[in-house]
N, C-alpha and C. Protein backbone atom coordinates (compact mmCIF):
# COMPACT_ATOMS: atom_id res chain seq x y z
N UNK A 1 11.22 -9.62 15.45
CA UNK A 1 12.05 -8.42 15.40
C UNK A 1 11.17 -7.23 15.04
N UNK A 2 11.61 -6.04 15.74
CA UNK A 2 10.21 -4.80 15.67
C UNK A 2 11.30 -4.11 14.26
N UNK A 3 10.29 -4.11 13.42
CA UNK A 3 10.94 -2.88 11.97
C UNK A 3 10.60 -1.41 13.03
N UNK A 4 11.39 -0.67 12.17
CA UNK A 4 11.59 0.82 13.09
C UNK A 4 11.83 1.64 11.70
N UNK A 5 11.24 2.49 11.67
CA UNK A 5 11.50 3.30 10.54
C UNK A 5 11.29 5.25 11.14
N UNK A 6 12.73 5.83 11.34
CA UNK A 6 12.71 7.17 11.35
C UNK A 6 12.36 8.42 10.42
N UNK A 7 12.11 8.94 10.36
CA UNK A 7 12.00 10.56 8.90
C UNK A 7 13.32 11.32 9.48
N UNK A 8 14.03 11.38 8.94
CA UNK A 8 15.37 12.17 9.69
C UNK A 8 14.95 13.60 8.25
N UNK A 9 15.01 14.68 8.66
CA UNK A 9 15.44 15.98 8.07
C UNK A 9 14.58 15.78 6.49
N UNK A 10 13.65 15.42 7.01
CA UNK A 10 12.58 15.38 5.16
C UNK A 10 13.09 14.34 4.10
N UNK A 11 13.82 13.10 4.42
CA UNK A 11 13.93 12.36 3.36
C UNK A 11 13.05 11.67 3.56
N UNK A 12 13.75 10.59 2.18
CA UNK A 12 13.25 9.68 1.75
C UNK A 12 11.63 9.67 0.35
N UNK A 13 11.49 8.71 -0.08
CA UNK A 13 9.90 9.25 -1.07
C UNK A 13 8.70 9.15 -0.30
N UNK A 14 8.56 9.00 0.90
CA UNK A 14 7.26 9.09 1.84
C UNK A 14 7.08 10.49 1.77
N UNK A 15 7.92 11.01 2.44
CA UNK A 15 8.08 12.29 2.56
C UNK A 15 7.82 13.45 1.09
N UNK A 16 8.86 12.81 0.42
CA UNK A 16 8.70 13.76 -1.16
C UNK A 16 7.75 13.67 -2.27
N UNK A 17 6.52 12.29 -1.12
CA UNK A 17 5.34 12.51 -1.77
C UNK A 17 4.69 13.07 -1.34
N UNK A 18 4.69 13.03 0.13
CA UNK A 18 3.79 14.10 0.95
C UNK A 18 4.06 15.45 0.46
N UNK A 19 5.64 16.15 0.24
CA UNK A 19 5.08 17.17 -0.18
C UNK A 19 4.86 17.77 -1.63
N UNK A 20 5.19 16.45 -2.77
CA UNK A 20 5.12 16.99 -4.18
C UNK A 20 3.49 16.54 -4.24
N UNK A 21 2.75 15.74 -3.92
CA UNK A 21 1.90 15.26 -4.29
C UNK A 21 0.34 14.96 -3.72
N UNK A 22 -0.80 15.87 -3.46
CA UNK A 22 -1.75 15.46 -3.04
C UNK A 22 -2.86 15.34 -3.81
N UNK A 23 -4.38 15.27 -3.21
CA UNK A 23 -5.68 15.21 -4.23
C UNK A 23 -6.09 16.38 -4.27
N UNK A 24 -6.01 17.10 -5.32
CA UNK A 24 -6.59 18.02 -6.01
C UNK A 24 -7.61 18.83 -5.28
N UNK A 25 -8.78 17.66 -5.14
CA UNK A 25 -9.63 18.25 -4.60
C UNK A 25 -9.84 18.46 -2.94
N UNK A 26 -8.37 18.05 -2.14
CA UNK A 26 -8.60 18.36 -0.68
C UNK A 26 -7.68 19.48 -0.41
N UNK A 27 -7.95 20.70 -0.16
CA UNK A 27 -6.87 21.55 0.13
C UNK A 27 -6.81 21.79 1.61
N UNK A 28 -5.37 22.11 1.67
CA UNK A 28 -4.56 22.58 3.08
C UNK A 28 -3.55 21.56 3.57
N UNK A 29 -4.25 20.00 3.46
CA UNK A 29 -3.56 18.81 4.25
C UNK A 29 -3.01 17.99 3.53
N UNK A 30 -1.79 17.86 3.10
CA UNK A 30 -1.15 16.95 2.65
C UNK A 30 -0.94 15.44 3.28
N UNK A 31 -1.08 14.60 2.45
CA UNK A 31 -0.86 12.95 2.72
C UNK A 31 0.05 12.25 1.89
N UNK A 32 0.54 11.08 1.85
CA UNK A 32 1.53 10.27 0.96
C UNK A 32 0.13 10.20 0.14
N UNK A 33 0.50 9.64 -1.08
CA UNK A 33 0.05 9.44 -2.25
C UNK A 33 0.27 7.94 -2.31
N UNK A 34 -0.04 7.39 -3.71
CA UNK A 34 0.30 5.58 -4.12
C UNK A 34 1.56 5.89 -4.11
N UNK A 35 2.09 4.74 -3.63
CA UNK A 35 3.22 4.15 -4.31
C UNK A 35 3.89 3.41 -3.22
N UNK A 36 3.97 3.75 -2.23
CA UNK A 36 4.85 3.97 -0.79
C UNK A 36 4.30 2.56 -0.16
N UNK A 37 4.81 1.84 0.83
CA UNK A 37 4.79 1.11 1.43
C UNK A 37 5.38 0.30 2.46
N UNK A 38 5.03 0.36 3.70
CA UNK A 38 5.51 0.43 4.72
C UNK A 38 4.98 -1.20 5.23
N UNK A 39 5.96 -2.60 5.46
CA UNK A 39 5.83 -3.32 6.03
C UNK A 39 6.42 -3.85 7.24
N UNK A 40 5.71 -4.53 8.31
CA UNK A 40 6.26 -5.24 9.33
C UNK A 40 5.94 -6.67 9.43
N UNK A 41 7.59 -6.99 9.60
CA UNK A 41 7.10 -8.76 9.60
C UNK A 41 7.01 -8.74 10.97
N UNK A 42 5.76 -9.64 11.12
CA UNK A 42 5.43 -10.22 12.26
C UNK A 42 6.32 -11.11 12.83
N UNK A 43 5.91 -11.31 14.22
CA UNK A 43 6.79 -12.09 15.10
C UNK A 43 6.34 -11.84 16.39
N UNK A 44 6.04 -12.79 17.27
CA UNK A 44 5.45 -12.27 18.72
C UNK A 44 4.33 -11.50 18.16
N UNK A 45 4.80 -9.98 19.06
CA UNK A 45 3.94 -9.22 18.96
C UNK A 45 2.98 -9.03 17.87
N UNK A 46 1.66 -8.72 17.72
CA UNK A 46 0.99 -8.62 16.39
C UNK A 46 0.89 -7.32 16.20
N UNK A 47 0.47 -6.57 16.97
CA UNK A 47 0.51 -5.29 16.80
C UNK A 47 1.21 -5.00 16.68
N UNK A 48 1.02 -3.12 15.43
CA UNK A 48 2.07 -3.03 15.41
C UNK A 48 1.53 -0.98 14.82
N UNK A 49 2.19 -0.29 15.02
CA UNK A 49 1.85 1.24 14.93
C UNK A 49 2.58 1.65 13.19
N UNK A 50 2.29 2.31 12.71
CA UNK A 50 2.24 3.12 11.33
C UNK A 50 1.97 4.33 11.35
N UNK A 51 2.96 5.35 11.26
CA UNK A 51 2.98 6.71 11.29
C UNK A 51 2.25 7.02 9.38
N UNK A 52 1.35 7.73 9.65
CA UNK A 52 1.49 8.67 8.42
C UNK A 52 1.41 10.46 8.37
N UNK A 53 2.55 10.28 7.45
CA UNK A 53 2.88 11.98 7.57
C UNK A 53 1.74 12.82 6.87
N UNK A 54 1.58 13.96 7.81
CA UNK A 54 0.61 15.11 7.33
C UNK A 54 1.62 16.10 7.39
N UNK A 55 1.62 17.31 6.25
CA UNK A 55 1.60 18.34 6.29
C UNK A 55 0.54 19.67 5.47
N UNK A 56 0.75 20.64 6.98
CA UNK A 56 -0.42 22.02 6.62
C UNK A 56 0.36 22.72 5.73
N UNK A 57 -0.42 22.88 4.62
CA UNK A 57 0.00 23.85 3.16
C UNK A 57 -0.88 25.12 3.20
N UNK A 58 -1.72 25.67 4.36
CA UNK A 58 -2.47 26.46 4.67
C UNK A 58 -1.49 27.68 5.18
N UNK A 59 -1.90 28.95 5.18
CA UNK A 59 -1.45 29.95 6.10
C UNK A 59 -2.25 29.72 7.25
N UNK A 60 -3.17 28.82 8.13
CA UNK A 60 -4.04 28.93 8.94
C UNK A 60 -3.64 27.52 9.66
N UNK A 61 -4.09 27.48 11.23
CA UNK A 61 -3.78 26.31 11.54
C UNK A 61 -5.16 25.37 11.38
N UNK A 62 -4.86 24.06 11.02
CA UNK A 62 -5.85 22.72 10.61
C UNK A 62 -5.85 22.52 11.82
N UNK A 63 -7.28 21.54 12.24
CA UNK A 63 -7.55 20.96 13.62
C UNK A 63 -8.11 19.87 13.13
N UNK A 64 -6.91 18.30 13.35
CA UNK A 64 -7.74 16.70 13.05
C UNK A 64 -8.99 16.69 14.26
N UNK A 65 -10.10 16.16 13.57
CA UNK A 65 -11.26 15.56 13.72
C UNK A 65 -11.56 13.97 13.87
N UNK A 66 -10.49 13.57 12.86
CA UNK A 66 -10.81 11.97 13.27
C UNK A 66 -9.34 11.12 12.12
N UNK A 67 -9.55 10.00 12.84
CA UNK A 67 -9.31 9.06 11.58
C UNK A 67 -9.30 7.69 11.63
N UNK A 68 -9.36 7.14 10.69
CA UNK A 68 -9.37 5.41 10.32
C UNK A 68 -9.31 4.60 9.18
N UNK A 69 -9.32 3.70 9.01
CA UNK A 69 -8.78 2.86 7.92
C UNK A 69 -9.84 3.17 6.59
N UNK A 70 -8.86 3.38 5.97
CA UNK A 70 -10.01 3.46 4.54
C UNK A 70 -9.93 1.84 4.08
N UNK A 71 -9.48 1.60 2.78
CA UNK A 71 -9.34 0.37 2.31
C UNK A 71 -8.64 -0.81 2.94
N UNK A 72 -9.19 -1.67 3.78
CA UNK A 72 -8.39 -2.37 4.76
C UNK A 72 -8.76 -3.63 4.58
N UNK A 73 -8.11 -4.81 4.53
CA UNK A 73 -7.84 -6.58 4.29
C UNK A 73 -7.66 -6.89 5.43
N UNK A 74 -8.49 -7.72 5.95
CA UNK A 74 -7.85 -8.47 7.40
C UNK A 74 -7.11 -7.58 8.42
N UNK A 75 -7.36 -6.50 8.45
CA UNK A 75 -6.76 -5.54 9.47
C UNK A 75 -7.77 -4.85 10.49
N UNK A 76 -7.28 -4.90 11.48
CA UNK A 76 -7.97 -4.79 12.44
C UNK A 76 -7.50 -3.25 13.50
N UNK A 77 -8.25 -1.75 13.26
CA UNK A 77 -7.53 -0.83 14.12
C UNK A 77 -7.69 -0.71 15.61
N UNK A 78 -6.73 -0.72 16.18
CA UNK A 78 -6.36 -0.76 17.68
C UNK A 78 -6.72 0.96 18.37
N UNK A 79 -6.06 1.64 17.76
CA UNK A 79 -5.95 3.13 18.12
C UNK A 79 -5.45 4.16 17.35
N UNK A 80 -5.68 5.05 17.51
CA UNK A 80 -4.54 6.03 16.77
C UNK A 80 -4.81 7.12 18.01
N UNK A 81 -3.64 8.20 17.26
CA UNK A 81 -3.13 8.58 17.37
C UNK A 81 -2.14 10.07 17.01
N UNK A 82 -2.28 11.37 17.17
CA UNK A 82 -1.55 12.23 16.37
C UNK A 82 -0.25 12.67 17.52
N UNK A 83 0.76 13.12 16.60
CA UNK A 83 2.41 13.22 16.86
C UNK A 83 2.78 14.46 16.29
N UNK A 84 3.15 15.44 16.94
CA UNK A 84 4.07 16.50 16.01
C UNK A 84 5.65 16.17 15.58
N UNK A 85 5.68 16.76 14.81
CA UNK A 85 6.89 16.35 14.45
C UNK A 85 8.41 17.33 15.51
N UNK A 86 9.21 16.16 15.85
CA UNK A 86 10.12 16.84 16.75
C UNK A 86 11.42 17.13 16.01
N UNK A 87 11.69 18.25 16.37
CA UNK A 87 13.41 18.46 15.84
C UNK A 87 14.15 18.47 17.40
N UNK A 88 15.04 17.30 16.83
CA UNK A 88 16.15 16.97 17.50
C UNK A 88 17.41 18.14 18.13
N UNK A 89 18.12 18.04 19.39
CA UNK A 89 19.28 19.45 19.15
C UNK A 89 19.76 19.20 18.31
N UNK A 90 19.96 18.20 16.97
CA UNK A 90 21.41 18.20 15.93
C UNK A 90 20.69 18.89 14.68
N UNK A 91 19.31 19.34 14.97
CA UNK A 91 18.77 19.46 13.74
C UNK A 91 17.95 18.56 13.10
N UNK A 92 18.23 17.18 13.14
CA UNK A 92 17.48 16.18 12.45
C UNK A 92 15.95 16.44 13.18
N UNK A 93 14.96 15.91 11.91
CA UNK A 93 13.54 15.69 12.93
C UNK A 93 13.14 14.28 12.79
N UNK A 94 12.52 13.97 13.51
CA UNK A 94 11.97 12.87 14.06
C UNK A 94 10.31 12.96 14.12
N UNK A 95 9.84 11.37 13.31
CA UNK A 95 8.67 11.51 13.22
C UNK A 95 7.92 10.07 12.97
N UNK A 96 6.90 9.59 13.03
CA UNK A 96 6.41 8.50 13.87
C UNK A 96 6.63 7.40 11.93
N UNK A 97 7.75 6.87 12.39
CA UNK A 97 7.55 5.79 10.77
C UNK A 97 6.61 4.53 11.04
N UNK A 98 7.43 3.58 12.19
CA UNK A 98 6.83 1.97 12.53
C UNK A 98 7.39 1.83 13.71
N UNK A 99 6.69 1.55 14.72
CA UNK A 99 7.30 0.80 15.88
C UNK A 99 6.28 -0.17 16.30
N UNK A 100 6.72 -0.92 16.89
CA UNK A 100 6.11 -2.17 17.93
C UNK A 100 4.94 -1.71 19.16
N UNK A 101 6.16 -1.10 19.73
CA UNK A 101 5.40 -0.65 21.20
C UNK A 101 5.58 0.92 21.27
N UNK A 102 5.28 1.85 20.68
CA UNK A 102 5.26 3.23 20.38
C UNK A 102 5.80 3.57 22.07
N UNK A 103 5.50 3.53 22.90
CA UNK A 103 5.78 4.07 24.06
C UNK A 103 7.28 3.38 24.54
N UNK A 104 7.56 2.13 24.49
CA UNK A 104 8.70 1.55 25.00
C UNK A 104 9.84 1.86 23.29
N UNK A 105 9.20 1.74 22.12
CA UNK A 105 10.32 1.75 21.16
C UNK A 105 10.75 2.91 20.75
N UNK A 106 9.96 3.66 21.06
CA UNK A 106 10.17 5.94 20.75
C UNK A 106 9.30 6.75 21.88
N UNK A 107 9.81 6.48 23.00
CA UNK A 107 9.69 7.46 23.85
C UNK A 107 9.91 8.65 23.68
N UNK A 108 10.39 9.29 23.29
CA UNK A 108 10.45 11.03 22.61
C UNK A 108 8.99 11.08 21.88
N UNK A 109 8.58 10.09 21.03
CA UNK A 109 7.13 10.50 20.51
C UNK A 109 6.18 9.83 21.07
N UNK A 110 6.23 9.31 21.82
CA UNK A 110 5.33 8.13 23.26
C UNK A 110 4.99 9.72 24.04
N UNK A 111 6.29 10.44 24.15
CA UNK A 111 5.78 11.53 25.82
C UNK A 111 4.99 13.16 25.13
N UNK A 112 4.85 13.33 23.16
CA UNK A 112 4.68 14.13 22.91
C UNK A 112 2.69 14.25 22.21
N UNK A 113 2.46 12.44 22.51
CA UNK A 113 1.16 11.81 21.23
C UNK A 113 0.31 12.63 22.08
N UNK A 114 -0.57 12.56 21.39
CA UNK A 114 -1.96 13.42 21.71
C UNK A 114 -3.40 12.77 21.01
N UNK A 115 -4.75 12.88 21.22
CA UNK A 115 -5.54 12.38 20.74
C UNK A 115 -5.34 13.19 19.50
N UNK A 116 -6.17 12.44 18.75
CA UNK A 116 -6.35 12.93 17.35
C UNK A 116 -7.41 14.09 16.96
N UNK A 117 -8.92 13.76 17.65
CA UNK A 117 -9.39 14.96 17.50
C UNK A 117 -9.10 16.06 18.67
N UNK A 118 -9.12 16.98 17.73
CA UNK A 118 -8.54 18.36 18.71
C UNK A 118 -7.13 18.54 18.62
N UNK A 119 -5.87 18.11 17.88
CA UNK A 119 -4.98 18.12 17.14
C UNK A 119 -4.89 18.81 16.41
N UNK A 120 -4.16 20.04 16.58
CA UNK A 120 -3.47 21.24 15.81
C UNK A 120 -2.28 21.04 14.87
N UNK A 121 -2.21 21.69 13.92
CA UNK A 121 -1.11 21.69 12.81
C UNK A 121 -1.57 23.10 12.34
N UNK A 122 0.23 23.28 13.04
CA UNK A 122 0.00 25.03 12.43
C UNK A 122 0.68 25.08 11.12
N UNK A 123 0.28 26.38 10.18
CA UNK A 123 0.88 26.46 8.75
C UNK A 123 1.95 25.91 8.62
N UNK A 124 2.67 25.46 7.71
CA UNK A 124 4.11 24.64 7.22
C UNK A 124 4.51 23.70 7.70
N UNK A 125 3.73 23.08 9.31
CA UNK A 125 4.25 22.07 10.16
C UNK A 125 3.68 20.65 9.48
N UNK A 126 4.50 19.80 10.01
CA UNK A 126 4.80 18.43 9.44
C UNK A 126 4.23 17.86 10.99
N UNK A 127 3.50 16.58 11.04
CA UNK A 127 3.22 15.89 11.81
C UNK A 127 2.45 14.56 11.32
N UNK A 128 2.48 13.60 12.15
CA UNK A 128 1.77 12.29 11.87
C UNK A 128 0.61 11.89 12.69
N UNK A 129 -0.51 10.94 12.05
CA UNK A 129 -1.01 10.48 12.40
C UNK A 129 -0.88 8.93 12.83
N UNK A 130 -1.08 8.08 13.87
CA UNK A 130 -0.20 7.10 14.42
C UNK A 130 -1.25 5.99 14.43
N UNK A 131 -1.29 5.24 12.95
CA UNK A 131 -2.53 4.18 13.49
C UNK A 131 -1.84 2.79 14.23
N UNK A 132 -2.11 2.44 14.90
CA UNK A 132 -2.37 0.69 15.82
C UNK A 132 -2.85 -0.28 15.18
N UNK A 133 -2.47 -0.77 14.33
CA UNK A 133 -3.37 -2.33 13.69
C UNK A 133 -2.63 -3.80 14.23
N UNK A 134 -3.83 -4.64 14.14
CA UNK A 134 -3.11 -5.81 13.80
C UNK A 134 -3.82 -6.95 12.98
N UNK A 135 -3.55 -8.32 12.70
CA UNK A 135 -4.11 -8.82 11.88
C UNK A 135 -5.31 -9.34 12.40
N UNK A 136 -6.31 -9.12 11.47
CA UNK A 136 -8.08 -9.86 11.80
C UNK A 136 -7.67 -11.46 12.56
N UNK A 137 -8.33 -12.12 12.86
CA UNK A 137 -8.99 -13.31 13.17
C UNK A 137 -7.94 -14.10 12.93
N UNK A 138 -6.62 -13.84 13.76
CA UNK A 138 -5.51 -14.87 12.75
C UNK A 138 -5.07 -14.94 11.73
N UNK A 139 -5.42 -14.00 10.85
CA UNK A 139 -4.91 -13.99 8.82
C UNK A 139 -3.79 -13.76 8.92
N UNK A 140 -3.09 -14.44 7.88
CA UNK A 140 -1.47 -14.35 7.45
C UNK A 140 -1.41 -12.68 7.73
N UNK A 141 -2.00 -11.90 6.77
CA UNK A 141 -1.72 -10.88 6.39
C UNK A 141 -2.57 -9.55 6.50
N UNK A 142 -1.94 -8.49 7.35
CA UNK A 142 -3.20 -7.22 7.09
C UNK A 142 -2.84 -6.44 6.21
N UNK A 143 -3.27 -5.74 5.48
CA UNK A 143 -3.20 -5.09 4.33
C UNK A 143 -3.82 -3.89 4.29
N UNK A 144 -3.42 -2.83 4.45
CA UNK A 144 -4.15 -1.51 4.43
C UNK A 144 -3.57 -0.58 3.68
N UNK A 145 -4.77 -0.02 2.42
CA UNK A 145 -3.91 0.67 1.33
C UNK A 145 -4.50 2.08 1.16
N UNK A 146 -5.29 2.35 1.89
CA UNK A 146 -5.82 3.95 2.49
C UNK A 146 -5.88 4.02 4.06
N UNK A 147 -5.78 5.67 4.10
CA UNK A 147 -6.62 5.23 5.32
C UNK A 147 -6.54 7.51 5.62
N UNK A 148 -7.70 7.33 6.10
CA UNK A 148 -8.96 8.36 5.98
C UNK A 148 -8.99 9.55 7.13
N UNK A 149 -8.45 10.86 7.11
CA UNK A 149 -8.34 11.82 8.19
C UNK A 149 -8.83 12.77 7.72
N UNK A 150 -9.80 13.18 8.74
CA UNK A 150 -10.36 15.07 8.44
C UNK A 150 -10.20 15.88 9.75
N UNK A 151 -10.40 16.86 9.08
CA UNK A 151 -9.88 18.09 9.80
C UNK A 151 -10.72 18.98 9.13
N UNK A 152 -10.59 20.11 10.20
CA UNK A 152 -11.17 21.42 10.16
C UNK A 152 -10.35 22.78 9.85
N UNK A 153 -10.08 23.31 8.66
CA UNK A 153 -9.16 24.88 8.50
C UNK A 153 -9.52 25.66 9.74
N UNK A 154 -8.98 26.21 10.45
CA UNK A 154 -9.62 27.32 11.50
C UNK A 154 -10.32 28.33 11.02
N UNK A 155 -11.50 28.67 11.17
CA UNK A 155 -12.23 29.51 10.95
C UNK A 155 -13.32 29.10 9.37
N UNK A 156 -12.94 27.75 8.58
CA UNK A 156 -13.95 27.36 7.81
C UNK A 156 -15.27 26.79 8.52
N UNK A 157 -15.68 26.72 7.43
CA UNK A 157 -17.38 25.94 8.12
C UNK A 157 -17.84 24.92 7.82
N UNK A 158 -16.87 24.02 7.35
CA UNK A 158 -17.34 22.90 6.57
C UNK A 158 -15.75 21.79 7.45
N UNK A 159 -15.96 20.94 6.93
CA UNK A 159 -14.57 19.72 7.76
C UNK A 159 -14.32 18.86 6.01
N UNK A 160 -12.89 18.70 6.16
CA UNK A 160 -12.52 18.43 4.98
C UNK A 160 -11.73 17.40 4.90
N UNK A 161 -11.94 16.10 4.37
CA UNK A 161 -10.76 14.97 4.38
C UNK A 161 -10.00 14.44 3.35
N UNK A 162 -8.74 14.41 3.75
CA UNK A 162 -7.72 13.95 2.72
C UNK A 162 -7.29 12.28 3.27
N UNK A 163 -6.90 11.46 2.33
CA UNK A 163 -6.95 10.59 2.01
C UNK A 163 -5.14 9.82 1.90
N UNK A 164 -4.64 9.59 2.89
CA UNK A 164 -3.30 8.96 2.66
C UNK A 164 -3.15 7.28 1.93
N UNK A 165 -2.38 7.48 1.12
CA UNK A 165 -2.00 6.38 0.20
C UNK A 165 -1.00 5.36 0.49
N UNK A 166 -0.39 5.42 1.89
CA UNK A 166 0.79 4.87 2.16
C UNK A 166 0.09 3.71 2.44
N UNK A 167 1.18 2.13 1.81
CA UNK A 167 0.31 1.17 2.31
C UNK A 167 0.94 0.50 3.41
N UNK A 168 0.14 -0.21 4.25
CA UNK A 168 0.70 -0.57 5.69
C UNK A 168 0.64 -2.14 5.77
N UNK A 169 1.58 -2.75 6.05
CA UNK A 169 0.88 -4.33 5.94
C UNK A 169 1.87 -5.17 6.89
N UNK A 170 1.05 -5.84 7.14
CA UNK A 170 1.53 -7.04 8.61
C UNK A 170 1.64 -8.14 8.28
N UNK A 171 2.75 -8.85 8.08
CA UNK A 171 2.78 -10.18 7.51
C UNK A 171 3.93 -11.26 8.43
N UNK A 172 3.80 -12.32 7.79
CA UNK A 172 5.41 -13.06 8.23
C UNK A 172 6.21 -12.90 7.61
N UNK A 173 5.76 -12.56 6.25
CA UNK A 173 7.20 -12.61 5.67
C UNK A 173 7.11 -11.42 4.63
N UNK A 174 7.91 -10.51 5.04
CA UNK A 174 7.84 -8.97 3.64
C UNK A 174 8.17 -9.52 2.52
N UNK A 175 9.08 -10.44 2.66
CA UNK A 175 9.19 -10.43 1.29
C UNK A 175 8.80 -10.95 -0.15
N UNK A 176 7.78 -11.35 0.19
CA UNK A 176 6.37 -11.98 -0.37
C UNK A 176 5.16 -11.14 -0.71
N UNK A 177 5.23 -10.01 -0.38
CA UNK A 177 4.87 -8.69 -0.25
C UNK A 177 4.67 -8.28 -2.06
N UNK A 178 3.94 -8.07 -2.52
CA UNK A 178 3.50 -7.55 -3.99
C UNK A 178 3.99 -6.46 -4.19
């Protein structure tokens, strides 16, 4: 069974960590912080996609440069990926939580992804970065409890990376999950 997880209109604590809470020392780009954790039980498919939310706290627009797994267990990255965040006609927005097959399970953010470097985020906008993992060499379990994006302020001279805390993990069974 594919877990599916939406951001409807800024809830939830993914979100209200992204925007109460970043590292000190990275300014402009907000990331989730500890605490958060996002699992999919496996089944069939192994792969499986993990949105993490960015938002620009800059008056200037940020341009992603890259990204990939920081602290990672038996996980293996497939691709990524960046997503703006869409508002819906009802108002709600929509933004990349967990899917299976990103293109067949959220087509609205399948027809909007874009590579990652060269990825714009203008001031106040909310968007995700879309990693692809699945588990190493057959292991029960992938486990990923960072994972690592930089970007460029427009018009700085230096490239600056912030550090998302959301943890991502692939298992059979969540609820065995620490």
């Amino acid at each position: 069974m594919t877990a599916r997880r939406r951001y409807r209109a800024l809830p939830g604590v993914v979100i209200a960590s992204l925007l109460c809470a970043c590292s000190a020392s990275i300014p402009g780009l907000r990331a989730p912080e500890a605490g958060d954790t996002v699992c999919h039980q496996a089944g069939g498919e192994d792969a499986h996609w993990f949105g993490s939310p960015l938002r620009n706290v800059t008056e200037r627009p940020i341009t992603l440069t890259g990204a990939r797994l920081g602290d990672a267990n038996d996980a293996t990255l497939l691709e990524t990926v960046a997503i703006p965040e869409i508002t819906q006609p009802n108002g709600d927005h929509l933004l990349l939580g967990t899917a299976g097959d990103l293109e067949k399970d959220e087509p609205e953010l399948w027809a909007v992804h874009q590579k990652v470097a060269g990825f714009k985020i203008q001031p106040g906008q909310n968007a995700a970065v879309g990693f692809r993992i699945t588990r190493s060499n057959g292991q029960d379990t992938a486990d990923v409890t960072t994972q690592t994006i930089t970007y460029r302020a427009d018009g700085a001279p230096t490239e600056h990376t912030v550090t998302s805390r959301l943890r991502l993990i692939i298992t059979a069974d969540c609820d065995t999950v620490e």
